[in-house]
C-alpha atoms as a PDB file:
ATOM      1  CA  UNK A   1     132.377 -68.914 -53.760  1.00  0.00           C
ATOM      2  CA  UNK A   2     135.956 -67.873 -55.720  1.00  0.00           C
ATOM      3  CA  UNK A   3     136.821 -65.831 -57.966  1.00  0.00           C
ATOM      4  CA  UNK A   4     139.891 -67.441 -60.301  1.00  0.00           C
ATOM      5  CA  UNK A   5     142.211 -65.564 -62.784  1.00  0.00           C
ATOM      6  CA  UNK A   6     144.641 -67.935 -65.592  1.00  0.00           C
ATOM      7  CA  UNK A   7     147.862 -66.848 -66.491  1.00  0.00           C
ATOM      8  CA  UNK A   8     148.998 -69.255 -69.496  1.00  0.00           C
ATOM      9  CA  UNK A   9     152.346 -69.727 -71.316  1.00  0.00           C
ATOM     10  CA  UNK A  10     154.153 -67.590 -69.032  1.00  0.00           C
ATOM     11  CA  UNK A  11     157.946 -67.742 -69.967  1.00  0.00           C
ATOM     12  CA  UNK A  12     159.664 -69.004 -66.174  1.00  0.00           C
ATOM     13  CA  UNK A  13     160.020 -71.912 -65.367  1.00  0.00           C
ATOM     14  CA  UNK A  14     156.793 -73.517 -62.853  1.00  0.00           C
ATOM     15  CA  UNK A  15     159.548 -74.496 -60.055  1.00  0.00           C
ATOM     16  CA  UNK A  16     160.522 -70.572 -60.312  1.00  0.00           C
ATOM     17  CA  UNK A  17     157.138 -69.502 -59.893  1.00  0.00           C
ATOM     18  CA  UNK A  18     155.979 -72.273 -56.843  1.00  0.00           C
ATOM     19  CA  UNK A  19     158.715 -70.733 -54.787  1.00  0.00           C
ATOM     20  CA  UNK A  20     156.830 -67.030 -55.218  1.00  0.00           C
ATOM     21  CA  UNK A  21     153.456 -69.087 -54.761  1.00  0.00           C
ATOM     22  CA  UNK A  22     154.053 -70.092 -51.271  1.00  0.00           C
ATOM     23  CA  UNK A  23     154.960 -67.107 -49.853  1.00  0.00           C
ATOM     24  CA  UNK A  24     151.437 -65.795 -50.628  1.00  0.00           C
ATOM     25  CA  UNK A  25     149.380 -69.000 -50.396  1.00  0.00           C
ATOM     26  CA  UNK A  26     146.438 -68.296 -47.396  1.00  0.00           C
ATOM     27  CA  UNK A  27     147.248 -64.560 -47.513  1.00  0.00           C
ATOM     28  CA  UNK A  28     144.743 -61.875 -47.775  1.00  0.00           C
ATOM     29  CA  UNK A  29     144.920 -59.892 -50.818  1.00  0.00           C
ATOM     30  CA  UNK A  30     146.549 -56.596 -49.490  1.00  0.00           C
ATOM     31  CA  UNK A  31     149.309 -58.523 -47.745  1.00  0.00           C
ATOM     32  CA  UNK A  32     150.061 -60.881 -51.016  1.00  0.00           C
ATOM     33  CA  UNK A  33     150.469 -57.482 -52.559  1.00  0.00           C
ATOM     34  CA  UNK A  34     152.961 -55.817 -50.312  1.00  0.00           C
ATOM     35  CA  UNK A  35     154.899 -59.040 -50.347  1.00  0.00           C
ATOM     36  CA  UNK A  36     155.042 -59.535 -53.944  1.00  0.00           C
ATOM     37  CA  UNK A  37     155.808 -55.970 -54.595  1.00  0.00           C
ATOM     38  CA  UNK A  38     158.961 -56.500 -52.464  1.00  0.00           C
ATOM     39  CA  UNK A  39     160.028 -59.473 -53.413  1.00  0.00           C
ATOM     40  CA  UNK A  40     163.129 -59.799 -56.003  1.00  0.00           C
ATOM     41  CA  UNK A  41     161.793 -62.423 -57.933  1.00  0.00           C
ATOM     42  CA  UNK A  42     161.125 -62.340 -61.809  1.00  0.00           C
ATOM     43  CA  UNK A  43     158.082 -64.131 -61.382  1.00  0.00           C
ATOM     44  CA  UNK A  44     156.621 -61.594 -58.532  1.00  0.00           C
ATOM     45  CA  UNK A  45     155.924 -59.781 -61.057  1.00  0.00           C
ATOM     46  CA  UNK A  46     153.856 -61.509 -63.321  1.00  0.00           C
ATOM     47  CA  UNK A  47     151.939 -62.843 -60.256  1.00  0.00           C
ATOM     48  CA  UNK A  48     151.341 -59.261 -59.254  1.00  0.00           C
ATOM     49  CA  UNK A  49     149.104 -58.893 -61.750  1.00  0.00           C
ATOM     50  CA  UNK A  50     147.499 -61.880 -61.860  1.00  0.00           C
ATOM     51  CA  UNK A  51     146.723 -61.142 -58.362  1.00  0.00           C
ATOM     52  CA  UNK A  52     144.954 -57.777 -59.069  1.00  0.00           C
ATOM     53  CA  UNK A  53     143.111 -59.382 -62.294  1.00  0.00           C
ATOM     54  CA  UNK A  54     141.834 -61.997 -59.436  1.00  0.00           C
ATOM     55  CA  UNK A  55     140.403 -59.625 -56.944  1.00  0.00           C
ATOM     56  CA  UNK A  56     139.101 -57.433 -59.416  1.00  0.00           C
ATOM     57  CA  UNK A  57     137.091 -61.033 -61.201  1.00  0.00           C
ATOM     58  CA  UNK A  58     136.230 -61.125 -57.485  1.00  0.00           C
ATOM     59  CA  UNK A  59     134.890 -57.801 -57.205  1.00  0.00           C
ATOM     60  CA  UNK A  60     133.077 -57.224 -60.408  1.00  0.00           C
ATOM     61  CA  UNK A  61     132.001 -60.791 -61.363  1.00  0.00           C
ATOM     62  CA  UNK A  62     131.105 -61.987 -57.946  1.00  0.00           C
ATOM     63  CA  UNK A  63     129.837 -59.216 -55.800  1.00  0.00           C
ATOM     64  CA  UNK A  64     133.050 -59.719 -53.390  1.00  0.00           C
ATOM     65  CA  UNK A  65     134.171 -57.475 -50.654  1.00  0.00           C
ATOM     66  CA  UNK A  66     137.506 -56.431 -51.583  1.00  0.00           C
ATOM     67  CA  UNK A  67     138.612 -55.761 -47.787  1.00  0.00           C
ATOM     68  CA  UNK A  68     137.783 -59.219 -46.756  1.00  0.00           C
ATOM     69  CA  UNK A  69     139.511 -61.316 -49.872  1.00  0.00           C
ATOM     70  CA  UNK A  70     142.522 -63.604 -48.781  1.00  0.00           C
ATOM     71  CA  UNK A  71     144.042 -66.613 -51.841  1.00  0.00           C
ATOM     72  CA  UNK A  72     142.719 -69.502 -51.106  1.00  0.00           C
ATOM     73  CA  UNK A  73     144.305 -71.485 -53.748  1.00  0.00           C
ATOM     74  CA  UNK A  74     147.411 -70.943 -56.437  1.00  0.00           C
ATOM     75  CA  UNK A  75     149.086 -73.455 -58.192  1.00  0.00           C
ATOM     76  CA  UNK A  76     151.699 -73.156 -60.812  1.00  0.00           C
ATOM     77  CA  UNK A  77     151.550 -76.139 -63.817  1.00  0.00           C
ATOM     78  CA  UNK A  78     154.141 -76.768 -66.745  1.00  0.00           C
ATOM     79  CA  UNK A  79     152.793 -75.710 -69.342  1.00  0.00           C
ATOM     80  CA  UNK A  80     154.743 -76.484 -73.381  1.00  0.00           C
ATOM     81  CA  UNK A  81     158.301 -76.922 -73.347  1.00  0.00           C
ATOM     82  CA  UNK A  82     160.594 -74.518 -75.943  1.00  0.00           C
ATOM     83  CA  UNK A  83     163.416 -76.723 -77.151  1.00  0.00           C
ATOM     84  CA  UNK A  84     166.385 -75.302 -78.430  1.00  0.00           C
ATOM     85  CA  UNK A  85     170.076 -76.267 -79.506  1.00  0.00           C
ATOM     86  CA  UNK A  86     173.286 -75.329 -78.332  1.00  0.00           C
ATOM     87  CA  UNK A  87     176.454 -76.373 -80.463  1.00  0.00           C
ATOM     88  CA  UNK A  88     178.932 -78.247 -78.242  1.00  0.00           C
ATOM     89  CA  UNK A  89     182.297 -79.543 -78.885  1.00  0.00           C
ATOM     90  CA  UNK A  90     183.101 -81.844 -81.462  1.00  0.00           C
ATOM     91  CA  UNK A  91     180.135 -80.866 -83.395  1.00  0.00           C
ATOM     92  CA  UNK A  92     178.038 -82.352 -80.740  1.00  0.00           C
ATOM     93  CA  UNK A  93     174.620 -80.515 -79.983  1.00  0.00           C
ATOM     94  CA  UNK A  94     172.788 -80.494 -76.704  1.00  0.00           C
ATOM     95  CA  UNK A  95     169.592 -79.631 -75.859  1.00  0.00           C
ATOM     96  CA  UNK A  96     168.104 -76.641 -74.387  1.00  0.00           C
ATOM     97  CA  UNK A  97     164.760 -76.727 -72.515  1.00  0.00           C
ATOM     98  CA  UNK A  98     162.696 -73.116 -72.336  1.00  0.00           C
ATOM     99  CA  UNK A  99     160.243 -74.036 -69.978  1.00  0.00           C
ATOM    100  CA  UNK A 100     156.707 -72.119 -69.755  1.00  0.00           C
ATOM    101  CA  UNK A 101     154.043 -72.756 -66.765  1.00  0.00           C
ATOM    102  CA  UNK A 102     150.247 -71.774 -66.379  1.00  0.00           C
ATOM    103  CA  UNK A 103     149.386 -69.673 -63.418  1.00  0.00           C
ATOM    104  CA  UNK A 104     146.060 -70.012 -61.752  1.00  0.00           C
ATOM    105  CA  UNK A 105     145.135 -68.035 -58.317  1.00  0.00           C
ATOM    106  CA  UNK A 106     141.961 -68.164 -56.691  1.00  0.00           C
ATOM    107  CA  UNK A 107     140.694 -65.977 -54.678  1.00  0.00           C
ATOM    108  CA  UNK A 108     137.737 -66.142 -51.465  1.00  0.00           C
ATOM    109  CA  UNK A 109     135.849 -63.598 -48.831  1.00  0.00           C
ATOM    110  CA  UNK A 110     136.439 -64.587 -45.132  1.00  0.00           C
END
């Protein structure tokens, strides 16, 4: 059994947010924590709490022991791209992509 938690139309881009993914993929849930809360990332952050909303679905929803929860699964998907202009030279106009990505971590007992 796991317990998931959806983070949707956050505004970094999902390559940003895979490289804060890995470092907690397999974890258990207090380490993810410490590591997140160090790490100097913008998307640590957001995952931080998408963490906490995870193990708490765990807890509440599934009758999970909090002490023996470790992420089993996280994945980080593009989610609508923002496109914007920037005036160039010449009266030229090039595009600006403001990527978004949908978070999902899942969470399991040992």
């Amino acid at each position: 059994m796991e317990a998931k938690a959806n983070l949707k139309y956050l505004r970094i881009s999902p390559r940003k947010v895979k490289i804060v993914l890995d470092l907690i993929r397999g974890k258990d849930v207090a380490t993810a924590t410490a590591i997140l809360m160090q790490t100097p990332k913008a998307a640590s952050e957001p995952v931080l709490k998408l963490l906490k909303s995870a193990a708490a679905n765990a807890e509440n929803n599934h009758q999970m022991d909090p002490e023996k929860l470790y992420v089993s699964a996280c994945c980080a998907n593009p989610g609508p791209i923002i496109k914007r202009i920037m005036p160039r030279a010449q009266g030229r106009a090039y595009r600006i992509n403001k990527r978004t990505s949908h978070v999902t971590i899942a969470v399991s007992e040992r």
